[in-house]
Protein backbone atom coordinates (compact mmCIF):
# COMPACT_ATOMS: atom_id res chain seq x y z
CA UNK A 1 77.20 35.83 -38.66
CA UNK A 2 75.23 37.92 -36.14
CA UNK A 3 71.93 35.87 -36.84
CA UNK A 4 73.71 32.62 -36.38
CA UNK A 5 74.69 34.23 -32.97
CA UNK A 6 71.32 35.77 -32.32
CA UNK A 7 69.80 31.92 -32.68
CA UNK A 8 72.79 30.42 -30.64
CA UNK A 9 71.73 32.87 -27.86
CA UNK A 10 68.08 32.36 -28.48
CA UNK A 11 68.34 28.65 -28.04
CA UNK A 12 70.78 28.92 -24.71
CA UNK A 13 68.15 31.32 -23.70
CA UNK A 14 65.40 28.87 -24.52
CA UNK A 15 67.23 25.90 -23.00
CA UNK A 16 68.03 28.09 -19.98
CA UNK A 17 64.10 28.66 -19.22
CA UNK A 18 62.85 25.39 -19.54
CA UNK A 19 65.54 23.95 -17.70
CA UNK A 20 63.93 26.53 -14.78
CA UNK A 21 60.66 25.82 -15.50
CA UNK A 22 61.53 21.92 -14.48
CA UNK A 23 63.44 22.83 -11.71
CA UNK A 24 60.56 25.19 -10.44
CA UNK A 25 57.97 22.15 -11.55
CA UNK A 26 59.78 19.65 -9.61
CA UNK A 27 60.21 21.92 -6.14
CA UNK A 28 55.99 22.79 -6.39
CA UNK A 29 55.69 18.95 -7.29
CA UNK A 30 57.65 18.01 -3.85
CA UNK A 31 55.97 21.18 -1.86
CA UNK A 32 52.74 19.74 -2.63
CA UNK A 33 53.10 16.53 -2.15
CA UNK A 34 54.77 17.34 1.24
CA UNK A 35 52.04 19.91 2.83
CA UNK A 36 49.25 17.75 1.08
CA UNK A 37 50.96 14.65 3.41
CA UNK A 38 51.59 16.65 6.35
CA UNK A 39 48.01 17.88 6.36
CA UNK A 40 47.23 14.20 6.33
CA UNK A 41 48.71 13.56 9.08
CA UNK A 42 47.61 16.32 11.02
CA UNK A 43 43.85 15.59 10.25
CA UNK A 44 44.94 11.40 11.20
CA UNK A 45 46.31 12.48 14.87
CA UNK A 46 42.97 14.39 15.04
CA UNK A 47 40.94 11.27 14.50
CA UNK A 48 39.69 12.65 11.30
CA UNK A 49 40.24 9.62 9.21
CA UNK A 50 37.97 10.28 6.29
CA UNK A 51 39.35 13.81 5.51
CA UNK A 52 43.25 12.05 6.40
CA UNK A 53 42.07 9.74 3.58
CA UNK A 54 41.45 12.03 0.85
CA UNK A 55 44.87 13.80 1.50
CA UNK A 56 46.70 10.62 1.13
CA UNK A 57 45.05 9.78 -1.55
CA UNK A 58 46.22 13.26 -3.27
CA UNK A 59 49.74 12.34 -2.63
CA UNK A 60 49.58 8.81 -3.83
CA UNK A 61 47.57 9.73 -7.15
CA UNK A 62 48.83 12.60 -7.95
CA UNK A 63 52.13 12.70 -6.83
CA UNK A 64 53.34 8.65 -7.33
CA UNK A 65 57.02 9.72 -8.01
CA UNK A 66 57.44 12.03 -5.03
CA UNK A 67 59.18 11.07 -1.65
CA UNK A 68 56.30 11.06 0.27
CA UNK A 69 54.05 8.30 -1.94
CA UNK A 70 55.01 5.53 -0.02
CA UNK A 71 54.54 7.15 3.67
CA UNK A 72 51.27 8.39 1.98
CA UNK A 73 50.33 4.71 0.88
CA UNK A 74 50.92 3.84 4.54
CA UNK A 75 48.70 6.08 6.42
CA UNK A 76 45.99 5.71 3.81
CA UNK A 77 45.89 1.88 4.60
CA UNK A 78 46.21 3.55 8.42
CA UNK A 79 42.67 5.30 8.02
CA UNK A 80 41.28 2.46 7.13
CA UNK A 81 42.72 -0.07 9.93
CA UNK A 82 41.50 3.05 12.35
CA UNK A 83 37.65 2.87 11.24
CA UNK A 84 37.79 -0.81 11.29
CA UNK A 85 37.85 -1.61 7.66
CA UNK A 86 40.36 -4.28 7.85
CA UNK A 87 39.88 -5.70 4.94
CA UNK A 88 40.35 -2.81 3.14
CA UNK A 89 43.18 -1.70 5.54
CA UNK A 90 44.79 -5.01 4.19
CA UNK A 91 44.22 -4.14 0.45
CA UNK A 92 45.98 -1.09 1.09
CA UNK A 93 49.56 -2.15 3.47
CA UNK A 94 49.65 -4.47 0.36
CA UNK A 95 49.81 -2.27 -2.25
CA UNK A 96 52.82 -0.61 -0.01
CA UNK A 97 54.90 -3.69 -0.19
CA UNK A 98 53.76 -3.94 -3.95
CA UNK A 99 54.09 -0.43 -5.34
CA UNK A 100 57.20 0.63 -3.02
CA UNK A 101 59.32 -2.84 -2.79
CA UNK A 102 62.44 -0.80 -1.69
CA UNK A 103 60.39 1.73 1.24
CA UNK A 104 61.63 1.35 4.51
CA UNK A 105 57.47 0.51 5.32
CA UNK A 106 57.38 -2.42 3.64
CA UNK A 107 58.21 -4.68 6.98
CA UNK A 108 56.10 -2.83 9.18
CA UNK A 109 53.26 -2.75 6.48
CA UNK A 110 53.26 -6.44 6.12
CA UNK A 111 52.97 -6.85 10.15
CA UNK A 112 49.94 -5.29 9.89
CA UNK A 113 48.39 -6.84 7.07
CA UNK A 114 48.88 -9.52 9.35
CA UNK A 115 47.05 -7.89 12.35
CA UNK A 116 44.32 -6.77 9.58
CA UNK A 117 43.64 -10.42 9.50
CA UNK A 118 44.05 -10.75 13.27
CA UNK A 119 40.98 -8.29 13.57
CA UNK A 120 39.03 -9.88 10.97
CA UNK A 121 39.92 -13.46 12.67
CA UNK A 122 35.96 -14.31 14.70
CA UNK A 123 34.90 -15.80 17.51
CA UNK A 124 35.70 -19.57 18.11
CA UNK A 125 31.94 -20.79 16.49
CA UNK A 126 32.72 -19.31 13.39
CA UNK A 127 34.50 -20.36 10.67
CA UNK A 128 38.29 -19.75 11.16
CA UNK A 129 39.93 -19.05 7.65
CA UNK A 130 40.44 -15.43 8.55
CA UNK A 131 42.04 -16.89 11.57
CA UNK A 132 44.51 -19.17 9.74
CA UNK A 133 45.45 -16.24 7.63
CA UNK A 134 46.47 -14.34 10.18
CA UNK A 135 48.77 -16.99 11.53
CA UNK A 136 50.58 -16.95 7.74
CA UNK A 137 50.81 -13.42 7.24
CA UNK A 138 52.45 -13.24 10.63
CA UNK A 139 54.57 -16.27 10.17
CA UNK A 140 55.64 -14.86 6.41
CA UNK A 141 56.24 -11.76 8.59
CA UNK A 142 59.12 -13.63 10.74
CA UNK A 143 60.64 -15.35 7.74
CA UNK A 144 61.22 -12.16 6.16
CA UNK A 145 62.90 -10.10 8.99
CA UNK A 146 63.64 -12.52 12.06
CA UNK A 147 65.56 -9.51 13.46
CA UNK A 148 62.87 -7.31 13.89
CA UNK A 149 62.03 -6.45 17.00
CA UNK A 150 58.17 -7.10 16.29
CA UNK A 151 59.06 -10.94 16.23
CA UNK A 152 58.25 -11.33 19.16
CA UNK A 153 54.95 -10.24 19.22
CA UNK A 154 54.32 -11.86 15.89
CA UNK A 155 55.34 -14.92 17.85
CA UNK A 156 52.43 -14.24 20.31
CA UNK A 157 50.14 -13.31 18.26
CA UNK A 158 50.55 -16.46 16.39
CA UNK A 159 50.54 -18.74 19.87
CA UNK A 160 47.03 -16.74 20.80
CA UNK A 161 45.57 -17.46 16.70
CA UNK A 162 46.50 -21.40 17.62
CA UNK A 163 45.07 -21.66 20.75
CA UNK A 164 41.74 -20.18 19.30
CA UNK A 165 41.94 -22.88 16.38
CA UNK A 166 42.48 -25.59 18.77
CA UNK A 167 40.21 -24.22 20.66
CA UNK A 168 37.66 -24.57 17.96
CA UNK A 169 38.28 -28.25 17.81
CA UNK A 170 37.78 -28.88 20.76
CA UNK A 171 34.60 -27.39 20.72
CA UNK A 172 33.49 -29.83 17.55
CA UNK A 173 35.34 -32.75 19.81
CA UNK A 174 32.76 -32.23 22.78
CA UNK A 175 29.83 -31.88 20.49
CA UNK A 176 30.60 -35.16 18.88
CA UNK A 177 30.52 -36.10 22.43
CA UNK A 178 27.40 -34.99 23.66
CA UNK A 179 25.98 -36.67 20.46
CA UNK A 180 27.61 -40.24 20.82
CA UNK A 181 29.47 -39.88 17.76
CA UNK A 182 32.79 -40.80 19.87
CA UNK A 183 34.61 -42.15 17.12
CA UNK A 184 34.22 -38.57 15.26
CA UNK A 185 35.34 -37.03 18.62
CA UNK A 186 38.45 -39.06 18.34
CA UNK A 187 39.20 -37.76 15.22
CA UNK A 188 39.04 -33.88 16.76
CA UNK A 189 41.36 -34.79 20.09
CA UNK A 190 43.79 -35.85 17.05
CA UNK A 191 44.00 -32.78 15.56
CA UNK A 192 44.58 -30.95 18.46
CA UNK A 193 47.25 -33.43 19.93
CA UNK A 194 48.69 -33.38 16.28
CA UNK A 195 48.85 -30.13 15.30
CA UNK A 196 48.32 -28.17 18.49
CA UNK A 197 50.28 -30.18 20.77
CA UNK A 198 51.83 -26.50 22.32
CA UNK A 199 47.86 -25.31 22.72
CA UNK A 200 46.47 -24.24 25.76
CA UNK A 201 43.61 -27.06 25.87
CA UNK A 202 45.59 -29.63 24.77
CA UNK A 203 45.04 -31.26 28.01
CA UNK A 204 41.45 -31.38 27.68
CA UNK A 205 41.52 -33.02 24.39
CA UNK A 206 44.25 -35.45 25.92
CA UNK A 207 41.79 -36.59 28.81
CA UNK A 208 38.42 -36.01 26.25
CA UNK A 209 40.16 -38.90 23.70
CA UNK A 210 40.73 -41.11 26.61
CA UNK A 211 36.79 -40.51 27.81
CA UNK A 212 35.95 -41.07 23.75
CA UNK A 213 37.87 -44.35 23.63
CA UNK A 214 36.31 -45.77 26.72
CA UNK A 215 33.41 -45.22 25.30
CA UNK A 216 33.95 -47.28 22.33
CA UNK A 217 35.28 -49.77 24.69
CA UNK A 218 38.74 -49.61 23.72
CA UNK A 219 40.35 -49.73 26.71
CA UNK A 220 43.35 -50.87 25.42
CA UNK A 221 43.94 -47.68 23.53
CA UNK A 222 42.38 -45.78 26.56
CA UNK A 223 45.20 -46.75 28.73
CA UNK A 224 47.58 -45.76 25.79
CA UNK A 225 45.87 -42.54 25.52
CA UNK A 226 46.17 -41.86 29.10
CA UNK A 227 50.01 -43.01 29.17
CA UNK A 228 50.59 -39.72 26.92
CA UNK A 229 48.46 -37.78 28.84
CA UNK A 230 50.55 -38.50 31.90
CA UNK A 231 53.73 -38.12 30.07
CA UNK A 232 52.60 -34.87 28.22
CA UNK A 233 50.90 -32.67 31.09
CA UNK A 234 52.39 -34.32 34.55
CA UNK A 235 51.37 -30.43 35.80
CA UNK A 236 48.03 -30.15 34.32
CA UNK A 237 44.97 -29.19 36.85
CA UNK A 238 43.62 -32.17 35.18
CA UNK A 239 45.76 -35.11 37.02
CA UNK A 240 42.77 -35.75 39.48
CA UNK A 241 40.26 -36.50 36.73
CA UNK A 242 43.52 -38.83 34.76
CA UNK A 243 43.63 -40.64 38.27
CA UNK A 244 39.74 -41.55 38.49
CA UNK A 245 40.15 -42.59 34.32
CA UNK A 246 43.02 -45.01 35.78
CA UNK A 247 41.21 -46.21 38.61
CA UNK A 248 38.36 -47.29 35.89
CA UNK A 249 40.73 -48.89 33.71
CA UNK A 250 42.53 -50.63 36.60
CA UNK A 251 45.81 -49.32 36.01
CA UNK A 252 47.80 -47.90 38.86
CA UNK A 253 47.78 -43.80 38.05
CA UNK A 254 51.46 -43.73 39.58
CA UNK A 255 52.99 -45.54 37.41
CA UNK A 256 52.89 -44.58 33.94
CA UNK A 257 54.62 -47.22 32.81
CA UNK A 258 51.85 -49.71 33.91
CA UNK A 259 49.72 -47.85 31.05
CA UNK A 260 50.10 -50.72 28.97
């Protein structure tokens, strides 16, 4: 009877110590992962990215269950966006939304995978497919969470990413131009009146497709052309130059309705 106590105790006893051994795992397992991100953070306000990076890194490797592997996640992607690694930077606010689908981060870390692509978007001669991802990432951004207050300047960003793409048409418009291939040119001011209507040069290609078709000699479409132009941009600094088009193809620039 006494040794069927003695084990009884033995194995409460037992029980008793590795249920503190857990508990005393678990609070070193969230002390660690909590100075190891803290010291992360410390070293990111201090602009010392690469040493930030290996302390996030710690937490999100070796401590993936802890409460600080998301935040972690975040600021690693961080040091990256801050030495201008964006695609990396991109990579990495990804695998925040992928890894840790129910952190608070996730909508912020998407907005900046979209300004990762924002960063990586080049100058107008370039091509623009950097550029055009941008414009989805923020877009997906605003479909997500249309309440956040970053909406609006996903909104802008997106308006400034358009303007450069029509931008680059119009660029490709004028060089058909200069090179007499006006019926390609045509083509271009389509795009932009198409798909850019809201741009900021979407006068320009308005009055370059009416110079295009007069050069093909299709006045007929000219004055058609320059109809919309009058209806679309009555305000732009462009009028004058629609006036002296009208005067060429003998239509009275006051009357858009005589555009026929």
């Amino acid at each position: 009877m006494r040794f069927k106590w003695l084990v009884a105790a033995l194995g409460v006893w037992t029980l008793a110590l590795i249920l503190a051994a857990c508990t005393s795992t678990q609070q070193v397992i969230v002390q660690g992962a909590g100075a190891t991100f803290y010291e992360g953070l410390d070293l990111l306000s201090s602009k010392k990215y690469e040493k930030a990076r290996e302390e996030f890194n710690i937490v999100v490797k070796q401590y993936p269950a802890s409460a600080y592997a998301d935040s972690a996640q975040f600021y690693l992607a961080e040091t990256y966006y801050k030495t201008d690694e964006y695609l990396t930077a991109a990579f990495e606010f990804s695998n925040v939304t992928h890894n840790y689908p129910s952190s608070r981060l996730v909508p912020e870390a998407r907005f900046r995978i979209a300004e990762c692509y924002k960063e990586l978007s080049p100058r107008v001669q370039l091509d623009q497919a950097n550029t055009k991802k941008a414009i989805e990432a923020f877009q997906s951004f605003i479909d997500y969470y249309p309440e956040s207050p970053l909406v609006s300047k996903a909104e802008h960003e997106i308006t400034l990413l358009r303007d450069k793409l029509a931008l680059k048409n119009l660029e490709i418009a004028k060089l058909y131009t200069i090179l007499g291939y006006y019926r390609a040119a045509v083509v271009y001011y389509d795009v932009i009146l198409e798909k850019y209507h809201d741009s900021n040069v979407a006068d320009k290609a308005s009055i370059g497709k009416v110079k295009a078709l007069i050069k093909r000699h299709r006045d007929a479409e000219a004055r058609i052309a320059l109809r919309h132009f009058y209806d679309s941009f009555p305000h732009s600094s462009l009028v004058a130059e629609a006036n002296d088009l009208a005067r060429e193809l003998r239509v009275s620039p006051a009357k858009a309705d005589s555009l026929n």
